[in-house]
N, C-alpha and C. Protein backbone atom coordinates (compact mmCIF):
# COMPACT_ATOMS: atom_id res chain seq x y z
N UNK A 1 5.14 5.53 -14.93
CA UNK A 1 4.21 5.28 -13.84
C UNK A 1 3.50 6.57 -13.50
N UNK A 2 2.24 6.28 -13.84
CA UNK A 2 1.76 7.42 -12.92
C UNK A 2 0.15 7.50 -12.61
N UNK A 3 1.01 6.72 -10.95
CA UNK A 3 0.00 6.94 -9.82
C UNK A 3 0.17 8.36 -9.16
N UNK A 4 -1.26 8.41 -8.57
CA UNK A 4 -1.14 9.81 -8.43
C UNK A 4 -2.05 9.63 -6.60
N UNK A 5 -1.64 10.35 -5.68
CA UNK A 5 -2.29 10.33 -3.93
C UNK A 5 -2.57 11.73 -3.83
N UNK A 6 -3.98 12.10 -3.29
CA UNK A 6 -4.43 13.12 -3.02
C UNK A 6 -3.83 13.06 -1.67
N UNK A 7 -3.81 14.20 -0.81
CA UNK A 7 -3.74 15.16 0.61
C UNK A 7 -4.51 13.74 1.67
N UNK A 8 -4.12 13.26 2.76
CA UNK A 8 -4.88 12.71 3.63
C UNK A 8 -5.73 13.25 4.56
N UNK A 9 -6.43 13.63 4.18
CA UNK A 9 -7.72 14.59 4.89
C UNK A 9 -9.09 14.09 5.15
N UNK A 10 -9.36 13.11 5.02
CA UNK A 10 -10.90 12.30 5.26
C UNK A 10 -10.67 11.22 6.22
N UNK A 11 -10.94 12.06 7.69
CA UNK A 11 -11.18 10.68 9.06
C UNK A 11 -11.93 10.00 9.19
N UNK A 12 -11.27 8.77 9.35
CA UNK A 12 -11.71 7.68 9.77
C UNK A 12 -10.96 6.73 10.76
N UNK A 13 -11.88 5.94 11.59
CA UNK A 13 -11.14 5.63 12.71
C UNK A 13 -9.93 5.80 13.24
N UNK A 14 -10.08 7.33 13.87
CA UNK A 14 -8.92 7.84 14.09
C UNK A 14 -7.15 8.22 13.28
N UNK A 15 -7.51 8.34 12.07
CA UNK A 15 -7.13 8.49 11.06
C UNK A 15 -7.19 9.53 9.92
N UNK A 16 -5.72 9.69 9.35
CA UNK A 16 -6.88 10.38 8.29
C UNK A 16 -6.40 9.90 6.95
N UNK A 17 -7.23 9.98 6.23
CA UNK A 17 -7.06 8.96 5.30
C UNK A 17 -7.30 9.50 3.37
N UNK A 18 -6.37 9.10 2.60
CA UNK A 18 -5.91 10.28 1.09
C UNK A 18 -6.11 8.18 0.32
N UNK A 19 -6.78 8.56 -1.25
CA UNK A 19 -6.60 7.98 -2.08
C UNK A 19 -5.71 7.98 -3.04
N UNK A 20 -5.57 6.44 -3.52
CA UNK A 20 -4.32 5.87 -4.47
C UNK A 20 -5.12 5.78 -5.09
N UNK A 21 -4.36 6.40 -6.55
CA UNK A 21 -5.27 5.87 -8.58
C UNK A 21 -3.94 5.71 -9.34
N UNK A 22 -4.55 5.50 -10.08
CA UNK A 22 -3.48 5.72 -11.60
C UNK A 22 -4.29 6.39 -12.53
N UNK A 23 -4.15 6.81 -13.28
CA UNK A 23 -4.44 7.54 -14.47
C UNK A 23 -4.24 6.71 -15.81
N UNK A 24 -3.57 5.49 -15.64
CA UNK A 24 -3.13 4.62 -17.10
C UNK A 24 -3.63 3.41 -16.98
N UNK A 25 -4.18 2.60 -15.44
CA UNK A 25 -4.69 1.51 -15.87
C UNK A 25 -4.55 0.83 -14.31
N UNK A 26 -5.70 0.08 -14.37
CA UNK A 26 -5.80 -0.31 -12.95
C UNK A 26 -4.94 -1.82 -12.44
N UNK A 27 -4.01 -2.28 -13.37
CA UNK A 27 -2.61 -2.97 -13.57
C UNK A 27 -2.07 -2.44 -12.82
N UNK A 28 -1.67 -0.85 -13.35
CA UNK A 28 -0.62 -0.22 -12.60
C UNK A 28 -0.91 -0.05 -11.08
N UNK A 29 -2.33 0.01 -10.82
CA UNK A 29 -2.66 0.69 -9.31
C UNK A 29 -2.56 -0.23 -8.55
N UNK A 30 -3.24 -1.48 -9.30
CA UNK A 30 -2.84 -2.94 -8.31
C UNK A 30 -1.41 -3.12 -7.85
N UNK A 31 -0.52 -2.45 -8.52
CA UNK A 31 1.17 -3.13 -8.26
C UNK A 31 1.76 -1.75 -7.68
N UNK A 32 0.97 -0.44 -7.84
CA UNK A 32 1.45 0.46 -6.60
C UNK A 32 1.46 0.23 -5.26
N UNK A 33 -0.25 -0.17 -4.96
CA UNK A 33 -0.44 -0.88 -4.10
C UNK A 33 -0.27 -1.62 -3.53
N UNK A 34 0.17 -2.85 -4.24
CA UNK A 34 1.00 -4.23 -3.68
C UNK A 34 2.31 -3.54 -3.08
N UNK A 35 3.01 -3.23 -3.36
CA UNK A 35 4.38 -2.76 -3.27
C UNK A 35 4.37 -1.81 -2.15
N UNK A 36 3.18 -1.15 -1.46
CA UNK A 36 3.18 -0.77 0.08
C UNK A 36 2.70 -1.25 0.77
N UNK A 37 1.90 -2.82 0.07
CA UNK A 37 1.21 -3.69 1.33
C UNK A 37 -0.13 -3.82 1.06
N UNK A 38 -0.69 -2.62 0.35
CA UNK A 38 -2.37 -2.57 0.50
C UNK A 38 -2.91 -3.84 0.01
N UNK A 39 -3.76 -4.89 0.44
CA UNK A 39 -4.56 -5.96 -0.32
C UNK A 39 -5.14 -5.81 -0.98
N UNK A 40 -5.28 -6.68 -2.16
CA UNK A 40 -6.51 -6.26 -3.09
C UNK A 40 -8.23 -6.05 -2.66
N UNK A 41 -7.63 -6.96 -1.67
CA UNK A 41 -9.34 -6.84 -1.41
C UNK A 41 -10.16 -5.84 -0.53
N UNK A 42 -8.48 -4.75 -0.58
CA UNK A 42 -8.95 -3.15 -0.13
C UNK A 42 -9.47 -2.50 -1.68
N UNK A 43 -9.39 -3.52 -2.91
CA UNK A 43 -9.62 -2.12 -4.07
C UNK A 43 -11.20 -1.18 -3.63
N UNK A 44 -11.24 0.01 -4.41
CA UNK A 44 -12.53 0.54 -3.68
C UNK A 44 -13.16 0.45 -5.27
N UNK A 45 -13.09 0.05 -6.18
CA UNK A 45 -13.81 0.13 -7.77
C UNK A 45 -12.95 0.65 -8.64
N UNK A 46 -11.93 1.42 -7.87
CA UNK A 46 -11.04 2.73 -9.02
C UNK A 46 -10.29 3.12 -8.21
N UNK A 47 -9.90 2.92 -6.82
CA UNK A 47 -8.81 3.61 -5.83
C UNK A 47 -8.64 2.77 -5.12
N UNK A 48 -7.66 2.86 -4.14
CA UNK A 48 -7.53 2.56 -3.01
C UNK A 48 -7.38 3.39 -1.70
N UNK A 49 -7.62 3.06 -0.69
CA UNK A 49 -7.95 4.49 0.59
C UNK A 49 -6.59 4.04 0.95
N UNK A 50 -5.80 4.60 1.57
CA UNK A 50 -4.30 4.72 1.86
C UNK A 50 -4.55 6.27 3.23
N UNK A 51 -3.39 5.26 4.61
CA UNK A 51 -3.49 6.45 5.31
C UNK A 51 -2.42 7.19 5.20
N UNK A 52 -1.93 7.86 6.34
CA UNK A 52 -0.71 9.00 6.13
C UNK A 52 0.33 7.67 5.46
N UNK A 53 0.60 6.76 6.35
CA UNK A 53 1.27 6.13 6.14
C UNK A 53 1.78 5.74 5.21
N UNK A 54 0.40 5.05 4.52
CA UNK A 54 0.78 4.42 3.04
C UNK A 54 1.35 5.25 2.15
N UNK A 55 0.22 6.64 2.57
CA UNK A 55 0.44 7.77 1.29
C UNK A 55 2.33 7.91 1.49
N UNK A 56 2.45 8.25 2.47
CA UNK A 56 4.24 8.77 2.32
C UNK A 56 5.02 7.48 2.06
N UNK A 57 4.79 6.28 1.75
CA UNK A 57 5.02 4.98 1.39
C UNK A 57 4.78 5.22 0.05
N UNK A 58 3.62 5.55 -0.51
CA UNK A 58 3.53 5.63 -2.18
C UNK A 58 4.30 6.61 -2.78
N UNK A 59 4.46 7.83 -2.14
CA UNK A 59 5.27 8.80 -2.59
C UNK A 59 6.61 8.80 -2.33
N UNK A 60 7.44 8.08 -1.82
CA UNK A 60 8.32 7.54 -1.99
C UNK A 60 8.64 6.82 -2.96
N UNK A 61 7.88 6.00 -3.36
CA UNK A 61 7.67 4.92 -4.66
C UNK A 61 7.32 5.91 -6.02
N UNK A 62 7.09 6.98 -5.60
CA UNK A 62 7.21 7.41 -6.70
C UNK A 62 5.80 8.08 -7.33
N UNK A 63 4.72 7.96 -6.64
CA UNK A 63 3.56 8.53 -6.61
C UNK A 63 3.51 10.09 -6.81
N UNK A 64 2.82 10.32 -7.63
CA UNK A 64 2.59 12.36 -8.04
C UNK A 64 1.12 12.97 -6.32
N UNK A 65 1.79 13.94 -5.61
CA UNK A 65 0.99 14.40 -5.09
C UNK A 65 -0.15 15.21 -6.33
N UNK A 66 -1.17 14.97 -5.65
CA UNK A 66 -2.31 16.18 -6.05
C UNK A 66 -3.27 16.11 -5.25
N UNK A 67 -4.12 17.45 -5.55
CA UNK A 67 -5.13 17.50 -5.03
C UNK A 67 -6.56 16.97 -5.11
N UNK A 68 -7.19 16.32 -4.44
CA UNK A 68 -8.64 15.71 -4.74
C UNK A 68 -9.31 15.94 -6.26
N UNK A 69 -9.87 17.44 -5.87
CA UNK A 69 -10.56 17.72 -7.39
C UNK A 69 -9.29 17.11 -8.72
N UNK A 70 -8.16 17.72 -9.12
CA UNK A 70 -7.69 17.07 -10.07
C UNK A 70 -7.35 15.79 -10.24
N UNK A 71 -7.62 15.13 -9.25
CA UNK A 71 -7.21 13.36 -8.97
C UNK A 71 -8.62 12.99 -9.74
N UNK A 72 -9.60 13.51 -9.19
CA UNK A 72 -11.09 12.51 -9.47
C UNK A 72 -11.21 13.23 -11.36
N UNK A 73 -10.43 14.54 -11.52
CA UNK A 73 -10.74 15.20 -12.96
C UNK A 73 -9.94 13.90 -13.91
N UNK A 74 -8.32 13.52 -13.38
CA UNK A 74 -7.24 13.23 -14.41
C UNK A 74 -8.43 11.42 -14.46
N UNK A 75 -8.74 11.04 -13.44
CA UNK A 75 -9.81 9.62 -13.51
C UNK A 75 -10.91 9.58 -14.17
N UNK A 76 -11.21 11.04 -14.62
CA UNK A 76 -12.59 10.94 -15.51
C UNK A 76 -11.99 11.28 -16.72
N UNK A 77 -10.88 11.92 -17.42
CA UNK A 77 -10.62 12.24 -18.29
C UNK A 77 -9.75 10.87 -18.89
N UNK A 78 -9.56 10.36 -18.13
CA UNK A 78 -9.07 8.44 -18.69
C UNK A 78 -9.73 7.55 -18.43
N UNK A 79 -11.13 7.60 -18.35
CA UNK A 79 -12.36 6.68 -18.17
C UNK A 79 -11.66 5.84 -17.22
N UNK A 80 -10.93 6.05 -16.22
CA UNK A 80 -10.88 4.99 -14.95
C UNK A 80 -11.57 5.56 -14.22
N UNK A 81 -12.25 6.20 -13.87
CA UNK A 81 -13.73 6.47 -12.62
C UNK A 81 -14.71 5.65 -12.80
N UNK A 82 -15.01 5.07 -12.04
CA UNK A 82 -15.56 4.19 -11.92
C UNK A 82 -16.48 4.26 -10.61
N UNK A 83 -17.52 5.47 -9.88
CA UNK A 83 -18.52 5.89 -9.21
C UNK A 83 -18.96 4.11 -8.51
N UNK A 84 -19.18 3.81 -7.30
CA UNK A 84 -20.16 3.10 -6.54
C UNK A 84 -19.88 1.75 -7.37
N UNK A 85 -18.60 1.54 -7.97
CA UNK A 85 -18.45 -0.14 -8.05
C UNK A 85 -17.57 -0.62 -7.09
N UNK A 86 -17.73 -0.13 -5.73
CA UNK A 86 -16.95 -1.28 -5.17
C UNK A 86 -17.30 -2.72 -4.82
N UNK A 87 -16.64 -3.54 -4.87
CA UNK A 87 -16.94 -4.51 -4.47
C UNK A 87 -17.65 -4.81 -2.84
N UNK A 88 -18.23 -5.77 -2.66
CA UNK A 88 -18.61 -5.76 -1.95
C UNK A 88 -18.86 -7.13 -0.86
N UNK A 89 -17.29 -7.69 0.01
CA UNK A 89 -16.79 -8.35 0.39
C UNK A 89 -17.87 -8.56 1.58
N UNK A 90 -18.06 -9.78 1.64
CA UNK A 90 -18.87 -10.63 2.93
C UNK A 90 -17.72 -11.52 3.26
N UNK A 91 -17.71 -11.62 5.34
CA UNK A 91 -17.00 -12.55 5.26
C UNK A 91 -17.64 -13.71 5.70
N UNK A 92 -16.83 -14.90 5.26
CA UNK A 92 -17.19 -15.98 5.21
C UNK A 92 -16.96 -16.86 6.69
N UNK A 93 -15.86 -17.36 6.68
CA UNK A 93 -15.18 -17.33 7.56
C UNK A 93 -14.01 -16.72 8.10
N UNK A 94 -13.60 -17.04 9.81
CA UNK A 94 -12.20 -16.21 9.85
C UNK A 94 -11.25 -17.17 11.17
N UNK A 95 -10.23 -17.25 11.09
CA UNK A 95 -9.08 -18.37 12.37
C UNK A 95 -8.00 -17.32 12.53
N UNK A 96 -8.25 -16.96 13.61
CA UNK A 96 -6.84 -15.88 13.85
C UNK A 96 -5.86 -16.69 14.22
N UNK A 97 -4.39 -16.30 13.97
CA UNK A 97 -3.14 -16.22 14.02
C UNK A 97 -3.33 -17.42 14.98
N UNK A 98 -2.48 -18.49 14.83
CA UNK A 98 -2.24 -19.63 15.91
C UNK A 98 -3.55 -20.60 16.36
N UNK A 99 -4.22 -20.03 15.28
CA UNK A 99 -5.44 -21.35 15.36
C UNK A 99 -5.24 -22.44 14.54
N UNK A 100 -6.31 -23.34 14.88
CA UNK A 100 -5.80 -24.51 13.76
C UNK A 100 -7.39 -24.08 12.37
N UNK A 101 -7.05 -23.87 11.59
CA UNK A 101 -7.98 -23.23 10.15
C UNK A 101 -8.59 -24.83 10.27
N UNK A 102 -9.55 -25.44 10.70
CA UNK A 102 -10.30 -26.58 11.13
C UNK A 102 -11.00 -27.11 9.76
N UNK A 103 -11.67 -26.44 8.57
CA UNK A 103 -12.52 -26.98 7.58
C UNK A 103 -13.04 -25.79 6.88
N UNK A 104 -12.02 -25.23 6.07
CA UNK A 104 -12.33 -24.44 5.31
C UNK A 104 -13.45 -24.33 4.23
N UNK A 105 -13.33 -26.15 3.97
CA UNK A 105 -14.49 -26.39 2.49
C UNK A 105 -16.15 -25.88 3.34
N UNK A 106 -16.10 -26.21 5.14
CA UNK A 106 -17.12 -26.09 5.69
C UNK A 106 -17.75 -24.67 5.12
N UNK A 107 -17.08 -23.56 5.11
CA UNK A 107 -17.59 -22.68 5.07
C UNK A 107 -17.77 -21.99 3.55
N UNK A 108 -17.09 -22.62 2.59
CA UNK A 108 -17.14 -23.09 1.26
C UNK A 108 -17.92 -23.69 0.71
N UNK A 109 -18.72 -24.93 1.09
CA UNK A 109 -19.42 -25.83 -0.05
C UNK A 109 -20.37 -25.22 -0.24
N UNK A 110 -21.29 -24.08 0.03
CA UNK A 110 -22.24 -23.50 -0.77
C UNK A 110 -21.95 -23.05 -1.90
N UNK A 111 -20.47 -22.82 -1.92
CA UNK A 111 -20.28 -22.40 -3.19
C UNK A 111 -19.70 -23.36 -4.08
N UNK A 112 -19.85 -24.46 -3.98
CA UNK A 112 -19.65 -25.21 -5.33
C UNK A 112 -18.18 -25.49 -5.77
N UNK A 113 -18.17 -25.92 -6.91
CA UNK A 113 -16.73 -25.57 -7.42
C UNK A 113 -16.10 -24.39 -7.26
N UNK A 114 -16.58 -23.78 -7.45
CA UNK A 114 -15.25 -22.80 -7.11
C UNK A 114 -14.82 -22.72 -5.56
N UNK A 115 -15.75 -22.47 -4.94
CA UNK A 115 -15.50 -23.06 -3.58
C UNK A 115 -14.66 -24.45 -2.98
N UNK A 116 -14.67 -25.49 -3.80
CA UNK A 116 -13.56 -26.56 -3.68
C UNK A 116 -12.41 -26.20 -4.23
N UNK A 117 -12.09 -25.44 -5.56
CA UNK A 117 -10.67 -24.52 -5.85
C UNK A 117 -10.25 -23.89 -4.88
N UNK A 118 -11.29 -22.86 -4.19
CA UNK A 118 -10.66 -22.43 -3.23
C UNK A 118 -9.99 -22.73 -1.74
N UNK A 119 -11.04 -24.15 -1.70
CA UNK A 119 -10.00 -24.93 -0.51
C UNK A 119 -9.42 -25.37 -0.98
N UNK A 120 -9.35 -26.00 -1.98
CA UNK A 120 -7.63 -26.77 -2.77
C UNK A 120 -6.68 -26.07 -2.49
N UNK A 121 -6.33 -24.56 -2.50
CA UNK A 121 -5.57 -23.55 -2.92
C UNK A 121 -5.21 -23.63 -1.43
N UNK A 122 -6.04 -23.21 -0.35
CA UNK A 122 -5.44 -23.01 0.73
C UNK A 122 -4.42 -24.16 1.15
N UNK A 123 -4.95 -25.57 0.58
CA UNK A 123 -4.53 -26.57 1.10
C UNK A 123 -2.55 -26.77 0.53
N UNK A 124 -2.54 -25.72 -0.23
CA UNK A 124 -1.22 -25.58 -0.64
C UNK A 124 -0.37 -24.91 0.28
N UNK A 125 -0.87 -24.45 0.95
CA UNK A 125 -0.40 -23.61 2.33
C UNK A 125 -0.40 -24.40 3.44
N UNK A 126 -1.26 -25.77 3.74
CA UNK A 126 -1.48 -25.98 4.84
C UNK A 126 -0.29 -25.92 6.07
N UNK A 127 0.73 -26.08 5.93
CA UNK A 127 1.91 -26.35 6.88
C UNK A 127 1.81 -25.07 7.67
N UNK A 128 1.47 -23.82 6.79
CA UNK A 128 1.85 -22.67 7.57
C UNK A 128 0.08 -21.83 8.07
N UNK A 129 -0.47 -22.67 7.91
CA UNK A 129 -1.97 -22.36 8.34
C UNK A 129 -2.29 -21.94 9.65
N UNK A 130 -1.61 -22.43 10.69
CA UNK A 130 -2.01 -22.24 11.86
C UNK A 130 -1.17 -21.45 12.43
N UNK A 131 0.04 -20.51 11.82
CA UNK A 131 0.85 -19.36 12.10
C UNK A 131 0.41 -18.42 11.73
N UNK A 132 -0.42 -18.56 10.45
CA UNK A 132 -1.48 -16.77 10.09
C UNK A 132 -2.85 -16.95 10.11
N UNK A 133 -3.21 -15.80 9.80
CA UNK A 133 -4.45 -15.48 10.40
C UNK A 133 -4.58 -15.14 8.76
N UNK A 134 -6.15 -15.94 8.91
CA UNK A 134 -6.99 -16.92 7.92
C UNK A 134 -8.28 -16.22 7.52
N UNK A 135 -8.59 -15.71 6.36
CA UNK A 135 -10.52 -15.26 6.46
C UNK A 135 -10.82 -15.52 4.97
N UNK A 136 -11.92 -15.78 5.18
CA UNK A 136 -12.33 -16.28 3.50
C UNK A 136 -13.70 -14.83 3.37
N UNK A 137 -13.76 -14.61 2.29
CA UNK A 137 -14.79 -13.98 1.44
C UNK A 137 -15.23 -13.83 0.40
N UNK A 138 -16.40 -13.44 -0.15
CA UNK A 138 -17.48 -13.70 -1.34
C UNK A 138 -17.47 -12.23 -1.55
N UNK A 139 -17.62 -12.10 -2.97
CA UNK A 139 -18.56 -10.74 -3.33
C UNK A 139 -19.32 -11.54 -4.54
N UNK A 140 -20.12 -10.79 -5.60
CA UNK A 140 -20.83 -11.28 -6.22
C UNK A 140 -19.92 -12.01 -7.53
N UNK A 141 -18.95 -11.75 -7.86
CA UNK A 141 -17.69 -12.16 -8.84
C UNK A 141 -17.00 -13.40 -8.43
N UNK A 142 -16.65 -13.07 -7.09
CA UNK A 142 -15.40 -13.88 -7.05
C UNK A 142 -15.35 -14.88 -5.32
N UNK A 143 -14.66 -15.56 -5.16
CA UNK A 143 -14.29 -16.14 -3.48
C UNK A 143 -12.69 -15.41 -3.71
N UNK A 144 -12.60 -15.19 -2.09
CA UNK A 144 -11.21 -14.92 -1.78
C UNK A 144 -11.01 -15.54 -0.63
N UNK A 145 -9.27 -15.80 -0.27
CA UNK A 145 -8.81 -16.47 1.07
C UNK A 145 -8.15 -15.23 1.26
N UNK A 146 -7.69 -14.65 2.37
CA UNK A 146 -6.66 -13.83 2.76
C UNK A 146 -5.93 -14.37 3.88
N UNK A 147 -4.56 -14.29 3.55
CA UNK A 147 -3.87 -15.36 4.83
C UNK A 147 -2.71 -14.09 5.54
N UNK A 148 -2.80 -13.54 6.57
CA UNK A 148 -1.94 -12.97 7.58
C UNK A 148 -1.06 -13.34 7.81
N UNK A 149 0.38 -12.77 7.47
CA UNK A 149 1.63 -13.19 7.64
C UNK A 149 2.59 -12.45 8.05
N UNK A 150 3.72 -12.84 9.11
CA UNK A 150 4.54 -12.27 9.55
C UNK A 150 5.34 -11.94 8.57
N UNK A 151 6.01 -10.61 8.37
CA UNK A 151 6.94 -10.11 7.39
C UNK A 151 8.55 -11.68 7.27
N UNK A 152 8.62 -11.62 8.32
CA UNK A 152 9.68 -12.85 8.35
C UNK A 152 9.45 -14.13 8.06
N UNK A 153 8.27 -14.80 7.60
CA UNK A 153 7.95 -15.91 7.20
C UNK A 153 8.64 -15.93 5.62
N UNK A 154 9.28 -16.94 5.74
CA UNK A 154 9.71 -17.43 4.30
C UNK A 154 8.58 -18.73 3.71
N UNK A 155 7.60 -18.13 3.13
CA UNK A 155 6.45 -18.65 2.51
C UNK A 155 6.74 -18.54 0.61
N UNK A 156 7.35 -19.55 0.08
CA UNK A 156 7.73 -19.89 -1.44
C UNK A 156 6.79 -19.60 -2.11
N UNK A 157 7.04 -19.03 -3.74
CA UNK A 157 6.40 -18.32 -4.41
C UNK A 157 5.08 -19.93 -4.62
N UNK A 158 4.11 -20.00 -4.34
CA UNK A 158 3.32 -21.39 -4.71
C UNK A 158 2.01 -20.87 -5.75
N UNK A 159 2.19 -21.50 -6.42
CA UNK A 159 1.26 -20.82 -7.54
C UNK A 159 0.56 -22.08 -7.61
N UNK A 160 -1.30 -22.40 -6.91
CA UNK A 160 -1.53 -23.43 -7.33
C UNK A 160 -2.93 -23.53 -8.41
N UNK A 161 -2.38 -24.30 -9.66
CA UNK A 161 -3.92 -24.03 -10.56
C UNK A 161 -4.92 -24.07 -10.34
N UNK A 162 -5.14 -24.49 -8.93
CA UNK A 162 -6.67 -24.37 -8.78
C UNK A 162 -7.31 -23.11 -8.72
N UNK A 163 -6.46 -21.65 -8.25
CA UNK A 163 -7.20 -20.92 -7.90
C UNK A 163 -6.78 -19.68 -9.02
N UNK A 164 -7.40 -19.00 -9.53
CA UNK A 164 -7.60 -17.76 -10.61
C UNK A 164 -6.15 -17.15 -10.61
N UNK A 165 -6.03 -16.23 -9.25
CA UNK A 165 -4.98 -15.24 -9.06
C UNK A 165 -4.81 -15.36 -7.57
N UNK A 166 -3.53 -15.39 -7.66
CA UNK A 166 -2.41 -14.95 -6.00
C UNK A 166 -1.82 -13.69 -6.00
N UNK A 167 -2.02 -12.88 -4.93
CA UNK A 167 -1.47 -11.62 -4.62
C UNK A 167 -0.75 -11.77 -3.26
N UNK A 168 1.19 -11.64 -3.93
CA UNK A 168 1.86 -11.44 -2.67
C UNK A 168 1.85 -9.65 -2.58
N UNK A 169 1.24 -9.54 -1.27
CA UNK A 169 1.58 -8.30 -0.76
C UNK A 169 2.86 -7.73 -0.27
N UNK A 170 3.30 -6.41 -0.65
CA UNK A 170 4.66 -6.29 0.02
C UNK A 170 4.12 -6.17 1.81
N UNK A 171 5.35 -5.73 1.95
CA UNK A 171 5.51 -5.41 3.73
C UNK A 171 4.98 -4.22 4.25
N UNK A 172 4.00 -4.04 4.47
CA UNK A 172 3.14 -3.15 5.15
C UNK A 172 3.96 -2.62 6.14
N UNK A 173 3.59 -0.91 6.52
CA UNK A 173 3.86 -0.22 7.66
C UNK A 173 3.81 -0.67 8.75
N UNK A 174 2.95 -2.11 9.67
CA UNK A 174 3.06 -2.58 10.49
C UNK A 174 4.34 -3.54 10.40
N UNK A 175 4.41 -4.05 9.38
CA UNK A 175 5.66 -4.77 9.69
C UNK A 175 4.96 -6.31 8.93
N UNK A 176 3.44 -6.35 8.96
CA UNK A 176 3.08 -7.74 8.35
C UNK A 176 2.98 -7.56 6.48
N UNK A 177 2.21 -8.75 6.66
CA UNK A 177 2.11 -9.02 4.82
C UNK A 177 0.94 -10.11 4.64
N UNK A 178 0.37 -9.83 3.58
CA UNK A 178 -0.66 -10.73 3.01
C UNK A 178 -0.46 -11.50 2.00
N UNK A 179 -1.24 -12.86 1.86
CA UNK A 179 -1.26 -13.88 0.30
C UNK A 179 -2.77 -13.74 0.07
N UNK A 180 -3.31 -13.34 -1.26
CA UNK A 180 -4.19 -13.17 -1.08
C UNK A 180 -4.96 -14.29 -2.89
N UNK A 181 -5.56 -15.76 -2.36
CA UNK A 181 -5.84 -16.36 -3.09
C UNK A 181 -7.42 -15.71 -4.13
N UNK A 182 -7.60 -15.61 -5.07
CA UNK A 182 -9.31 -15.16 -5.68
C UNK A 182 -8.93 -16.52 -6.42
N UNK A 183 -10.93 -17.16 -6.38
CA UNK A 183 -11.81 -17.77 -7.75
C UNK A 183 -12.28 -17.51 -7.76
N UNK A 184 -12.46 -17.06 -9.37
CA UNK A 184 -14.03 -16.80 -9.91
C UNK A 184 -14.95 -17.20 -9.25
N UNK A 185 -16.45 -17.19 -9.66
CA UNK A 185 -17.63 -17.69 -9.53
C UNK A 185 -18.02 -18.13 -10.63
């Protein structure tokens, strides 16, 4: 393994905030990441932003400190740099925690089929819908659901074919956790 976290030195909302990479493949960075909580649909194109928190969460896990300049050098010298592709998440809709998620396809059927996969998918969840907090989004690739969950919810591994990829998030520094459904476009 080797992910590698620069110094947390770049504020932001009251924060300060150090990037997660890998150097071998963006497989590996997705499942560093998972494993302290971060969502995918934090990737930034080639990193992930991680605060103090996460960072001493990744380095625990096993993450190599370094410094900025050699983080962005060891990413160009393994063609994972990847400059200004982040994605670029619109949200769609959103039902916080203890709402009832009312018509998801509503905010879906512009998008077509894949947009009906993607309410299919939620609809695999429905029982526990109105205990997390719910938001759908588009970028130019893909739809995503992201569903907010209490670390203590016992929510079963549900894998449903309608939708591309499921990301269980581990247990975040707050104490919550994410399911995070993608379809294509």
């Amino acid at each position: 393994m080797t992910v590698l976290v620069d110094n947390a030195v770049w504020p932001w909302r009251g924060r300060l905030w150090a990037h997660l990479v890998s150097d071998v493949s963006y497989a590996e960075l997705h499942e560093a990441a998972r494993l302290i909580g971060k969502r995918r649909l934090g990737f930034q194109g080639d990193h992930y932003d991680v605060d103090e928190a996460d960072r001493e969460r990744a380095l625990a896990n096993g993450a190599e400190a370094i410094d900025s300049r050699r983080l962005v050098r060891r990413l160009r010298d393994t063609g994972l740099r990847r400059p200004g592709s982040k994605p670029s998440w619109v949200r769609l809709a959103e039902w916080p925690a203890g709402s009832e998620v009312d018509d998801p396809m509503g905010a879906l059927q512009s998008h077509g089929d894949p947009g009906a996969r993607l309410a299919a998918g939620l609809e695999e969840y429905r029982r526990h819908l109105t205990a997390v907090g719910v938001a759908l989004f588009a970028d130019d690739e893909r739809l995503a659901a992201l569903l907010e969950i209490d670390h203590t919810m016992s929510i079963a591994e549900i894998r449903p074919a309608v939708v591309d990829e499921i990301v269980h998030g581990g247990v975040r520094a707050a104490g919550d956790r994410s399911i995070e459904l993608f379809v294509a476009k």
